[in-house]
N, C-alpha and C. Protein backbone atom coordinates (compact mmCIF):
# COMPACT_ATOMS: atom_id res chain seq x y z
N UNK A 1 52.59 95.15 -5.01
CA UNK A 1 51.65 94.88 -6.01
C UNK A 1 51.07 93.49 -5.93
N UNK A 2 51.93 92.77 -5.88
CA UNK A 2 51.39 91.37 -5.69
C UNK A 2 50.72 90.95 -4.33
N UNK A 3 51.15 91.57 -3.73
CA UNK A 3 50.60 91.15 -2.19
C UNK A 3 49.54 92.40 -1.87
N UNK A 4 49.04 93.07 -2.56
CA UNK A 4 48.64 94.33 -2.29
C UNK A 4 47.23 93.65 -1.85
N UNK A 5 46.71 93.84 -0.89
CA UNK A 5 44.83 93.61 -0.34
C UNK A 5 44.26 94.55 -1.46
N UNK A 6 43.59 94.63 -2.02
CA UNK A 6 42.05 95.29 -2.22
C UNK A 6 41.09 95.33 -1.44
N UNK A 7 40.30 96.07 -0.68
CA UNK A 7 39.08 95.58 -0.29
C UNK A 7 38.29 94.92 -1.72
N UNK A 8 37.81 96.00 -2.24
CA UNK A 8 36.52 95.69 -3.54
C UNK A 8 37.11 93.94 -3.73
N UNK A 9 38.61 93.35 -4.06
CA UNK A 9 38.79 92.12 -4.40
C UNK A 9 38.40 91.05 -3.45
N UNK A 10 38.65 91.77 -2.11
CA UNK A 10 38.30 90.47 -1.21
C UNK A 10 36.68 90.27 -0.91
N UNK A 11 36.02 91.56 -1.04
CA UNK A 11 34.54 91.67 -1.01
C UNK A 11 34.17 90.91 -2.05
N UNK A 12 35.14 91.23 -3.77
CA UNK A 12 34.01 90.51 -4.61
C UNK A 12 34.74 89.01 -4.35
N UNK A 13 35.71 88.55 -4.00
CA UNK A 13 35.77 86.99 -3.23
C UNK A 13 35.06 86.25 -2.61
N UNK A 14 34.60 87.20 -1.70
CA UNK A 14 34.15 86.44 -0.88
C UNK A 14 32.35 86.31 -1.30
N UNK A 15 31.90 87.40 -1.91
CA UNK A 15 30.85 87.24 -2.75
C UNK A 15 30.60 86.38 -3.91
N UNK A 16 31.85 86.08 -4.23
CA UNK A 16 31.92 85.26 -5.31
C UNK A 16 32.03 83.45 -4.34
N UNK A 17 32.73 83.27 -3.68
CA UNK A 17 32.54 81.92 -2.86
C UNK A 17 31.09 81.61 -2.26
N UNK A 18 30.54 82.64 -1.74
CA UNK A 18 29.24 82.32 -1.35
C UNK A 18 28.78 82.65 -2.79
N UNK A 19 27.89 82.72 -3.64
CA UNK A 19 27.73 82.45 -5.28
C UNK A 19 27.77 80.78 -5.34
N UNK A 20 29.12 80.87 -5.09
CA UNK A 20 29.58 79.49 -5.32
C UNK A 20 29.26 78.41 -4.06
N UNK A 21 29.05 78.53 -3.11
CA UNK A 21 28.65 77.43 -2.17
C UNK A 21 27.43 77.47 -2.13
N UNK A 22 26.31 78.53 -2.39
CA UNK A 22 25.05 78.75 -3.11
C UNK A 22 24.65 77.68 -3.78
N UNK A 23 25.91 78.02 -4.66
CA UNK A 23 25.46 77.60 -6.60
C UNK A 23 25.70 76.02 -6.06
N UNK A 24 26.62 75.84 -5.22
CA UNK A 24 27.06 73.93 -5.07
C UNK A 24 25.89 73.27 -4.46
N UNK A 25 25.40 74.53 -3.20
CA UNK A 25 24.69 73.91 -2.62
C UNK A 25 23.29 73.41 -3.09
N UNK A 26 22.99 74.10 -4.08
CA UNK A 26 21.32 73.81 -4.75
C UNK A 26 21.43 72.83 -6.11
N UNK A 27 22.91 72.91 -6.75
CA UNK A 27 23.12 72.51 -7.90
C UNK A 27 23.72 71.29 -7.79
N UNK A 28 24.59 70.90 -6.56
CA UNK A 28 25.09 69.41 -6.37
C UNK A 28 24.91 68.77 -4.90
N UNK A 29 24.92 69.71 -4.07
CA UNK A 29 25.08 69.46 -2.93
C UNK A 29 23.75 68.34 -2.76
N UNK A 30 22.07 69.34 -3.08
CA UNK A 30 21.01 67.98 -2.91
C UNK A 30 20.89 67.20 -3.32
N UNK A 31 21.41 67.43 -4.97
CA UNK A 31 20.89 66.64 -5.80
C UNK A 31 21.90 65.07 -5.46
N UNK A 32 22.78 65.51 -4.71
CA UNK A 32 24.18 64.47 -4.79
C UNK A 32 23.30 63.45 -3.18
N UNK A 33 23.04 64.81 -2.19
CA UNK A 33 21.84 64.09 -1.24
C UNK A 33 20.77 63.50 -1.52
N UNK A 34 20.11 63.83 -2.32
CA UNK A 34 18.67 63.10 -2.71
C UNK A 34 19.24 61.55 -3.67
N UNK A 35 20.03 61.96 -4.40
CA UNK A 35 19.84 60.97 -4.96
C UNK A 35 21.01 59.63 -3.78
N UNK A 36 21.83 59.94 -3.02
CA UNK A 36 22.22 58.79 -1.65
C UNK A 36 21.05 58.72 -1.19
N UNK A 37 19.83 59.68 -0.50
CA UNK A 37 18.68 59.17 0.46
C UNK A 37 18.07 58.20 -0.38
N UNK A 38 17.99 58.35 -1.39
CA UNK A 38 16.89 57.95 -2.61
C UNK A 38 17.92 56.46 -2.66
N UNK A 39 19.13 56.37 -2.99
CA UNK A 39 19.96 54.95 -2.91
C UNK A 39 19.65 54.46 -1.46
N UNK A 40 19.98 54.53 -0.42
CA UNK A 40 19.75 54.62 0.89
C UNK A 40 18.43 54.01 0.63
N UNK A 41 17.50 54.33 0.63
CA UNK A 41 15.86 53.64 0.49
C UNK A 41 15.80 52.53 -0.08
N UNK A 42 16.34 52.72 -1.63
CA UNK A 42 16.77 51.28 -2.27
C UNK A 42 17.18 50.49 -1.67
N UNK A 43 18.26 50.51 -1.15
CA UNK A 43 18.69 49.48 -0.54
C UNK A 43 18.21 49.23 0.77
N UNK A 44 17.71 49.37 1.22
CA UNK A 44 16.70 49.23 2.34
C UNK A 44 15.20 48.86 1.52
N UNK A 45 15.07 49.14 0.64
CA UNK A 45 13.69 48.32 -0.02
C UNK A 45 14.48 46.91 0.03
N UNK A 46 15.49 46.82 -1.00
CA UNK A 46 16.32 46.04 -1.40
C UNK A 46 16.18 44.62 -0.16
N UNK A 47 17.28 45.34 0.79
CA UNK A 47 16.91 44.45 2.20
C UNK A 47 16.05 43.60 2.77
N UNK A 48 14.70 44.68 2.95
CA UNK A 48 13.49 43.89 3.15
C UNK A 48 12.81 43.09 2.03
N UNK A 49 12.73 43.69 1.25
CA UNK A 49 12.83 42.68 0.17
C UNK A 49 13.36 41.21 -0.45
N UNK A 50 14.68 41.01 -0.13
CA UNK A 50 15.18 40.07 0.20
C UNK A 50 14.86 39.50 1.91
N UNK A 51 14.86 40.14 2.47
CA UNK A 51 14.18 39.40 3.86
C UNK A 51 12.98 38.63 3.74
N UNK A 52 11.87 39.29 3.24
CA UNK A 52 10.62 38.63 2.61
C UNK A 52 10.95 37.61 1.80
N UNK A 53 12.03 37.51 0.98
CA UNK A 53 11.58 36.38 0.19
C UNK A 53 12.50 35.44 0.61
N UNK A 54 13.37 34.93 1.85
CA UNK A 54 14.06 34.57 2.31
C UNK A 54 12.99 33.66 3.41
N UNK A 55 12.15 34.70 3.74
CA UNK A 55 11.03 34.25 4.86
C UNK A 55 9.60 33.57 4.09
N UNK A 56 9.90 33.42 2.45
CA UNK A 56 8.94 33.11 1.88
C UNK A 56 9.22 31.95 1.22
N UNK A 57 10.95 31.94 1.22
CA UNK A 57 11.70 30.57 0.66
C UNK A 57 11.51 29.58 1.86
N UNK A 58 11.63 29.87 3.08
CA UNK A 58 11.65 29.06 4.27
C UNK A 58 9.92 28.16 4.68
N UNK A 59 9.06 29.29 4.34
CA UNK A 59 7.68 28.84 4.32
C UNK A 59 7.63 27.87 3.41
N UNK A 60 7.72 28.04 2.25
CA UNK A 60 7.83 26.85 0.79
C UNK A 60 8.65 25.87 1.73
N UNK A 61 9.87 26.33 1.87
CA UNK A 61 10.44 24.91 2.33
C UNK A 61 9.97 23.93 3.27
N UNK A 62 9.00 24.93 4.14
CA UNK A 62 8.47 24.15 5.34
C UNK A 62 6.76 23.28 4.69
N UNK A 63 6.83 23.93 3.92
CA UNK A 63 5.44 23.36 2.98
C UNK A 63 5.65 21.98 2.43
N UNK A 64 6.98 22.35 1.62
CA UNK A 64 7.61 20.88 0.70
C UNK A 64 7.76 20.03 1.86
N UNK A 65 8.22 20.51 3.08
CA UNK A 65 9.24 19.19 3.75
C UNK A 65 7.69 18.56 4.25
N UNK A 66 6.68 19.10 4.77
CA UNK A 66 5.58 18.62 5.48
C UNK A 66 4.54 17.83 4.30
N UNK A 67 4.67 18.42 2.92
CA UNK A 67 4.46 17.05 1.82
C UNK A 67 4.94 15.71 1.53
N UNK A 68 6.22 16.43 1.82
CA UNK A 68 7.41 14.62 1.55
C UNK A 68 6.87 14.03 2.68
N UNK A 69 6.48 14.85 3.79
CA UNK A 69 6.65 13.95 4.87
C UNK A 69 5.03 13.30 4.94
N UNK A 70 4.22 13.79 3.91
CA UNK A 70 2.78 13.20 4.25
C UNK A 70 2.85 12.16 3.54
N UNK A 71 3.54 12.78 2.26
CA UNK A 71 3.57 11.53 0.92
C UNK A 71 4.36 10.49 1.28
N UNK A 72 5.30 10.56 2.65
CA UNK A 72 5.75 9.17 3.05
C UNK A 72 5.05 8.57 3.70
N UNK A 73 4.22 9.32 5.03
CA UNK A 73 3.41 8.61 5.83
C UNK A 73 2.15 7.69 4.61
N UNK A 74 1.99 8.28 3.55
CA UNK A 74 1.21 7.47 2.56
C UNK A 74 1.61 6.93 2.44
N UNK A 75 2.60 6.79 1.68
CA UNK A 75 3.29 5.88 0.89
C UNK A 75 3.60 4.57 2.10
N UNK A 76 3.54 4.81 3.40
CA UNK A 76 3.80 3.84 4.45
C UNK A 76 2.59 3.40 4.58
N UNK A 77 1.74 3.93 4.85
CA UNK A 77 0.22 3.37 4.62
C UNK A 77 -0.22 2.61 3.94
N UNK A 78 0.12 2.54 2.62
CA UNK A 78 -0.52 2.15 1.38
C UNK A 78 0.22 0.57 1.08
N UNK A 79 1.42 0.80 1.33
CA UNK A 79 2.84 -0.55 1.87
C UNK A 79 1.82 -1.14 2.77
N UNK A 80 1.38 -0.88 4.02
CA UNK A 80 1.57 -1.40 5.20
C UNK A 80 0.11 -1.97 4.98
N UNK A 81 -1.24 -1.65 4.28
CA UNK A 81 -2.41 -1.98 3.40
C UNK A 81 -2.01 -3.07 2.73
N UNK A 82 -1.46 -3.08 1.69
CA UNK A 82 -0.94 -3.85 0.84
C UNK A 82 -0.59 -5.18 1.50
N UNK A 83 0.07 -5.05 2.57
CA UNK A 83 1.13 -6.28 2.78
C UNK A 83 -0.45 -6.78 3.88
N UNK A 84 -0.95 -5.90 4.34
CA UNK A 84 -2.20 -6.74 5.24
C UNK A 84 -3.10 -7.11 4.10
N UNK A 85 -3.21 -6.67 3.25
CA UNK A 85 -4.33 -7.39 1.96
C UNK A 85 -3.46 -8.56 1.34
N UNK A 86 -2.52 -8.58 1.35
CA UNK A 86 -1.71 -9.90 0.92
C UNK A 86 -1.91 -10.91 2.00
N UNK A 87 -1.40 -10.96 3.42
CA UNK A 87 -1.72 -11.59 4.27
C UNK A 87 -3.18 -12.19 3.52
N UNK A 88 -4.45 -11.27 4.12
CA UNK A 88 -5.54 -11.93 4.41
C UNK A 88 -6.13 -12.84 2.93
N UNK A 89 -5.21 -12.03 2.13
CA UNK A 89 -5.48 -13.11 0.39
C UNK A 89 -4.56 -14.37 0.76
N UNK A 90 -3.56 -14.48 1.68
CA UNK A 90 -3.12 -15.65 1.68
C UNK A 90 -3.88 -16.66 2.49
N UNK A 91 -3.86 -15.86 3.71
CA UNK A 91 -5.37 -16.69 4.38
C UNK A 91 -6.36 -17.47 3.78
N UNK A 92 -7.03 -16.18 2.76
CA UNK A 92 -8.38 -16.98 2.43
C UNK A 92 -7.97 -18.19 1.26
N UNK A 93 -6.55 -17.94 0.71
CA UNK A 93 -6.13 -18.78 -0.46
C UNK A 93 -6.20 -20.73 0.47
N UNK A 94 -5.39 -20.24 1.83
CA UNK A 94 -5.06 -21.25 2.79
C UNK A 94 -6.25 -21.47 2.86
N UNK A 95 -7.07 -21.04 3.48
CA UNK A 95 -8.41 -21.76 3.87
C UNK A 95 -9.35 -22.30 2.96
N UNK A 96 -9.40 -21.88 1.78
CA UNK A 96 -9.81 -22.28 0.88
C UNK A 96 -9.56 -23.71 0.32
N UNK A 97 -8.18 -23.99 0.21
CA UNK A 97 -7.33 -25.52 -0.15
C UNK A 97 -7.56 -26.06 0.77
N UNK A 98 -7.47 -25.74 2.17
CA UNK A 98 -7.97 -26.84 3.45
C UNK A 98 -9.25 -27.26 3.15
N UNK A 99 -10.55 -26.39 3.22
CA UNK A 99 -11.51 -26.81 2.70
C UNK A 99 -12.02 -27.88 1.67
N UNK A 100 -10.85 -27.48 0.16
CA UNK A 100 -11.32 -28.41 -0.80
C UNK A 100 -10.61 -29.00 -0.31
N UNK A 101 -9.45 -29.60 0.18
CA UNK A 101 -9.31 -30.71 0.70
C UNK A 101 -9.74 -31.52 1.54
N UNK A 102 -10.35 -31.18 2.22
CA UNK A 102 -11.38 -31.81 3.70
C UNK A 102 -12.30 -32.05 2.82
N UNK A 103 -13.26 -31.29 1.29
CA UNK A 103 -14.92 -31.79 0.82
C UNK A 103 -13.95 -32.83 -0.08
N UNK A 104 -13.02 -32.85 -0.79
CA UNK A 104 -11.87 -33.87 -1.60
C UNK A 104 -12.28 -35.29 -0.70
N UNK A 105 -11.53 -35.10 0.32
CA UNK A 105 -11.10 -35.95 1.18
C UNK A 105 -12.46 -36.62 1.97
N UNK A 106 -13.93 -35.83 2.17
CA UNK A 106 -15.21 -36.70 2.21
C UNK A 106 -15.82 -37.36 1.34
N UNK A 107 -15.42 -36.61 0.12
CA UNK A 107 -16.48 -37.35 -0.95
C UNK A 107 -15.27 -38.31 -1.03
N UNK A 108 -13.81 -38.62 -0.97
CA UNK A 108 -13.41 -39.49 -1.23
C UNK A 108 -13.69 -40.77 -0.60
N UNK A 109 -13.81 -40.61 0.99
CA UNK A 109 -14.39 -41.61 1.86
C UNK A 109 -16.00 -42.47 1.81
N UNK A 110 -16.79 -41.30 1.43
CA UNK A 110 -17.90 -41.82 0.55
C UNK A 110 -18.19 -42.57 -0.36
N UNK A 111 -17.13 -42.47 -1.01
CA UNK A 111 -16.59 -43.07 -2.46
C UNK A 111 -16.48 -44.11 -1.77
N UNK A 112 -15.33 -44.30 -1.46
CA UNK A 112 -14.50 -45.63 -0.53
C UNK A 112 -15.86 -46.62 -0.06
N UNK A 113 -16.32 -45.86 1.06
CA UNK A 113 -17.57 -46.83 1.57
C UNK A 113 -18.72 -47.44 0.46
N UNK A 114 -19.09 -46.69 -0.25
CA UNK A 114 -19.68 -46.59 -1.44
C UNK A 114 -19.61 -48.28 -2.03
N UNK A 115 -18.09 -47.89 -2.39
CA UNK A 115 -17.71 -49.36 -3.50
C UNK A 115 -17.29 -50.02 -2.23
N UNK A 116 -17.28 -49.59 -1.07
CA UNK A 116 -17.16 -51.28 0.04
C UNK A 116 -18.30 -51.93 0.42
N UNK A 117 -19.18 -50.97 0.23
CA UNK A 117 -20.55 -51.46 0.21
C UNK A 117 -20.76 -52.24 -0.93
N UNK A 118 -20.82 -52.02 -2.41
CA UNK A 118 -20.73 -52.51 -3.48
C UNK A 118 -20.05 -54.06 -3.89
N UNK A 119 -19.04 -53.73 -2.60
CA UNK A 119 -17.95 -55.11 -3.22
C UNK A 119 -18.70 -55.77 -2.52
N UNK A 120 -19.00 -55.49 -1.19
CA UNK A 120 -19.54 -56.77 -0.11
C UNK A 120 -20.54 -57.03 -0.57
N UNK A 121 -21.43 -56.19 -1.13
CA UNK A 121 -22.95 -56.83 -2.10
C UNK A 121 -22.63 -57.79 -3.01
N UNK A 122 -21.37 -57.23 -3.83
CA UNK A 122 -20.82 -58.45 -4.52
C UNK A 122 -20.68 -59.80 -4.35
N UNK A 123 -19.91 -59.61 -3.16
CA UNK A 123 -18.96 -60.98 -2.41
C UNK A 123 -20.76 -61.92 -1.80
N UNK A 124 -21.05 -60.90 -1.50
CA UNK A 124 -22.22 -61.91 -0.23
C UNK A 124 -23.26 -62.62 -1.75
N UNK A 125 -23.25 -62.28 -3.09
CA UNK A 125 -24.04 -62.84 -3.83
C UNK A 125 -23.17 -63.66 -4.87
N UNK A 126 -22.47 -63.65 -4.71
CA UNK A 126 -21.53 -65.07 -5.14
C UNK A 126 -21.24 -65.84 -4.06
N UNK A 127 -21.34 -65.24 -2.85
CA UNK A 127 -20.94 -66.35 -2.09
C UNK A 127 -22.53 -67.37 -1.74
N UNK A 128 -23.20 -66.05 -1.94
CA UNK A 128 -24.80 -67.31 -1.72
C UNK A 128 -25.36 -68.12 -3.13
N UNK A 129 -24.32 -67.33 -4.07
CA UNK A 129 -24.64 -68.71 -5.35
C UNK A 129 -23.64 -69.85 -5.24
N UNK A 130 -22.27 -69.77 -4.88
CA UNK A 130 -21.14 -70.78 -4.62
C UNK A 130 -21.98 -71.60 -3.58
N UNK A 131 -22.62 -71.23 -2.40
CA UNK A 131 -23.52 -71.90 -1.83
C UNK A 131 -24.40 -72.77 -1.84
N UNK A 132 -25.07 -72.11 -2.72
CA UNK A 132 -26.32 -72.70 -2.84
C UNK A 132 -26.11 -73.63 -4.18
N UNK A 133 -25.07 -73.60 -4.97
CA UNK A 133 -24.51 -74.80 -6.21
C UNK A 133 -23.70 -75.82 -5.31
N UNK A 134 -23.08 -75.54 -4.40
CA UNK A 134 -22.53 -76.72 -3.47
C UNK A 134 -23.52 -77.37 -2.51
N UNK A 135 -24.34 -76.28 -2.11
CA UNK A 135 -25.55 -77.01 -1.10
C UNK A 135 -26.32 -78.38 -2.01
N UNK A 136 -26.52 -77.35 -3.25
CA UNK A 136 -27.33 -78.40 -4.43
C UNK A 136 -26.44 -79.63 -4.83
N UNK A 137 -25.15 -79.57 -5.31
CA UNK A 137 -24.16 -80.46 -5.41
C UNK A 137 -24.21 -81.60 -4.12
N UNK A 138 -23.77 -81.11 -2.90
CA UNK A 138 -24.35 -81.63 -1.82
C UNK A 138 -25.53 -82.66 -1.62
N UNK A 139 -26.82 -81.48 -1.82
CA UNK A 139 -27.75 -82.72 -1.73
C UNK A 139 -28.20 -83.60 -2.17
N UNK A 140 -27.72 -83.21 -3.86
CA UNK A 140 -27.99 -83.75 -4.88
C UNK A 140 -29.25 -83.32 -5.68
N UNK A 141 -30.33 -82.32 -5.68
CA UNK A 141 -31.00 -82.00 -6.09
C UNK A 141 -31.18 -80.68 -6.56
N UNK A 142 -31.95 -80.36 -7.10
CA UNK A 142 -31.96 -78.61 -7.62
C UNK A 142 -32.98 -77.89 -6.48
N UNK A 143 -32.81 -77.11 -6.08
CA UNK A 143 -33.68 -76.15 -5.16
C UNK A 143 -34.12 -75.24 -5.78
N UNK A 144 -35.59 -75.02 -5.28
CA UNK A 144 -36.66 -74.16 -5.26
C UNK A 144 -35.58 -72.31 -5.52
N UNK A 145 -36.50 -71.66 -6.02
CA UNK A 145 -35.92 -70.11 -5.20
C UNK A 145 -36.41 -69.90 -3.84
N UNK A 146 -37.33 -70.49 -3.34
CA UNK A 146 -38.15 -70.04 -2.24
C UNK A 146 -36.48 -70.87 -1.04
N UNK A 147 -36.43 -71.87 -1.42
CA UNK A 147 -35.32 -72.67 -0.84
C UNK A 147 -34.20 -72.13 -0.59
N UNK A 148 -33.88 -71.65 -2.23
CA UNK A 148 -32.74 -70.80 -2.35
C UNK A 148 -32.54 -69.38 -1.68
N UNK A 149 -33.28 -68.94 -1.73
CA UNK A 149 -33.66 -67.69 -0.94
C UNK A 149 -33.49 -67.54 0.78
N UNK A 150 -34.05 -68.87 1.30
CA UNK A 150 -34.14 -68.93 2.72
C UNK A 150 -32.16 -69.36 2.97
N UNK A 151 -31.65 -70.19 2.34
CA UNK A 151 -30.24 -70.85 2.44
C UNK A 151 -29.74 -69.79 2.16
N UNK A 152 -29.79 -68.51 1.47
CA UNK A 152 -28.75 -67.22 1.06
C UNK A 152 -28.85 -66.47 2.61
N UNK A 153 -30.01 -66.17 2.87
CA UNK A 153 -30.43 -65.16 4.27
C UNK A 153 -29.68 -65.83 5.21
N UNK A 154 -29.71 -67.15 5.24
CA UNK A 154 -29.30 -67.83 6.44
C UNK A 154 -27.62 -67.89 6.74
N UNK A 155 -26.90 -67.67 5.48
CA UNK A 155 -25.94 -67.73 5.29
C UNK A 155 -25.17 -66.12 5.72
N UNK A 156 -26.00 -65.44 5.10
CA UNK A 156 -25.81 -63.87 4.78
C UNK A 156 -25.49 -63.61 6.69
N UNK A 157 -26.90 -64.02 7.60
CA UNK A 157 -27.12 -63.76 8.60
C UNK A 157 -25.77 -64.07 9.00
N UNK A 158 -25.58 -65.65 9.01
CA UNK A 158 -24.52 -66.27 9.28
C UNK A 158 -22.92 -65.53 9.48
N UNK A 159 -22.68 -65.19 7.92
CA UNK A 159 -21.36 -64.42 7.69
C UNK A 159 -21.21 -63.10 8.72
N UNK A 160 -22.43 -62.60 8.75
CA UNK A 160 -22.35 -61.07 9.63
C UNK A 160 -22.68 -61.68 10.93
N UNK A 161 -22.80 -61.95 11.66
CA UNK A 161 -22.65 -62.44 12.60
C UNK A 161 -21.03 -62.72 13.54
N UNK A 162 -20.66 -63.24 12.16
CA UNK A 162 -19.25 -63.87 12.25
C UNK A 162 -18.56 -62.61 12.04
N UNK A 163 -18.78 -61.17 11.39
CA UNK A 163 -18.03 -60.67 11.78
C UNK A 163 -17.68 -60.02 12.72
């Protein structure tokens, strides 16, 4: 009894397993496939996806590094400007003080000659009145201007001569 075969049991068995690998196959089997192909894709979107933006982080990076690197070559430029505009402001500062010192230093000599001229005009007309009051003392009489005049020249001549 227990071990007894049936046909009709093993027929409806085996009708009943195919039913059932049927029923698995349309009811889990794709759906269990579609939805791995369908993960499978994802992650392969996923992938490239991250590949792209890996290859889009590297571009940026190569963008930034070639900014820093312009904004230094500026920034070296603008230094290296600077320190030549300082130079040539020191220059013109230098040349400038040489200058007023050299027009300083003519008008000072001008000056100088100026009042040496002045003094010796001085000196030579006291010395032709000390003269000409000792000449008079001397001769004993008072002189003419016409007198006085010729005894100053003669004297004047005299002194420059002598120098």
């Amino acid at each position: 009894m227990y071990l007894d075969i049936n046909p009709s049991t093993i027929i409806f068995a085996i009708i009943n397993f195919c039913i059932l690998v049927v029923g698995l196959k349309v009811f889990l089997y794709k759906p269990v496939c579609n939805m791995l192909d369908s993960r499978k894709e994802e992650v392969a979107n996923n992938l490239n996806s991250a590949e792209e933006a890996k290859l889009e982080a590297q571009k940026l990076k190569d963008e930034y590094a070639a900014q820093l690197q312009n904004a230094r070559s500026e920034a070296q430029e603008i230094i290296n400007q600077a320190a030549k505009i300082g130079e040539q402001t020191k220059a013109d500062i230098v040349s400038e003080a040489r200058e007023e010192a050299a027009r300083l230093t003519a008008k000072a000599q001008a000056e100088i000659a100026r009042e040496k001229t002045e003094a010796l005009n001085e000196i030579r007309n006291e010395i032709a009145d000390l003269a000409v009051l000792a000449a008079s003392k001397v001769v004993g009489k008072t002189i003419d201007v016409a007198d006085h005049q010729n005894m100053v020249n003669n004297f004047v001549k005299e002194v420059g001569e002598a120098k």
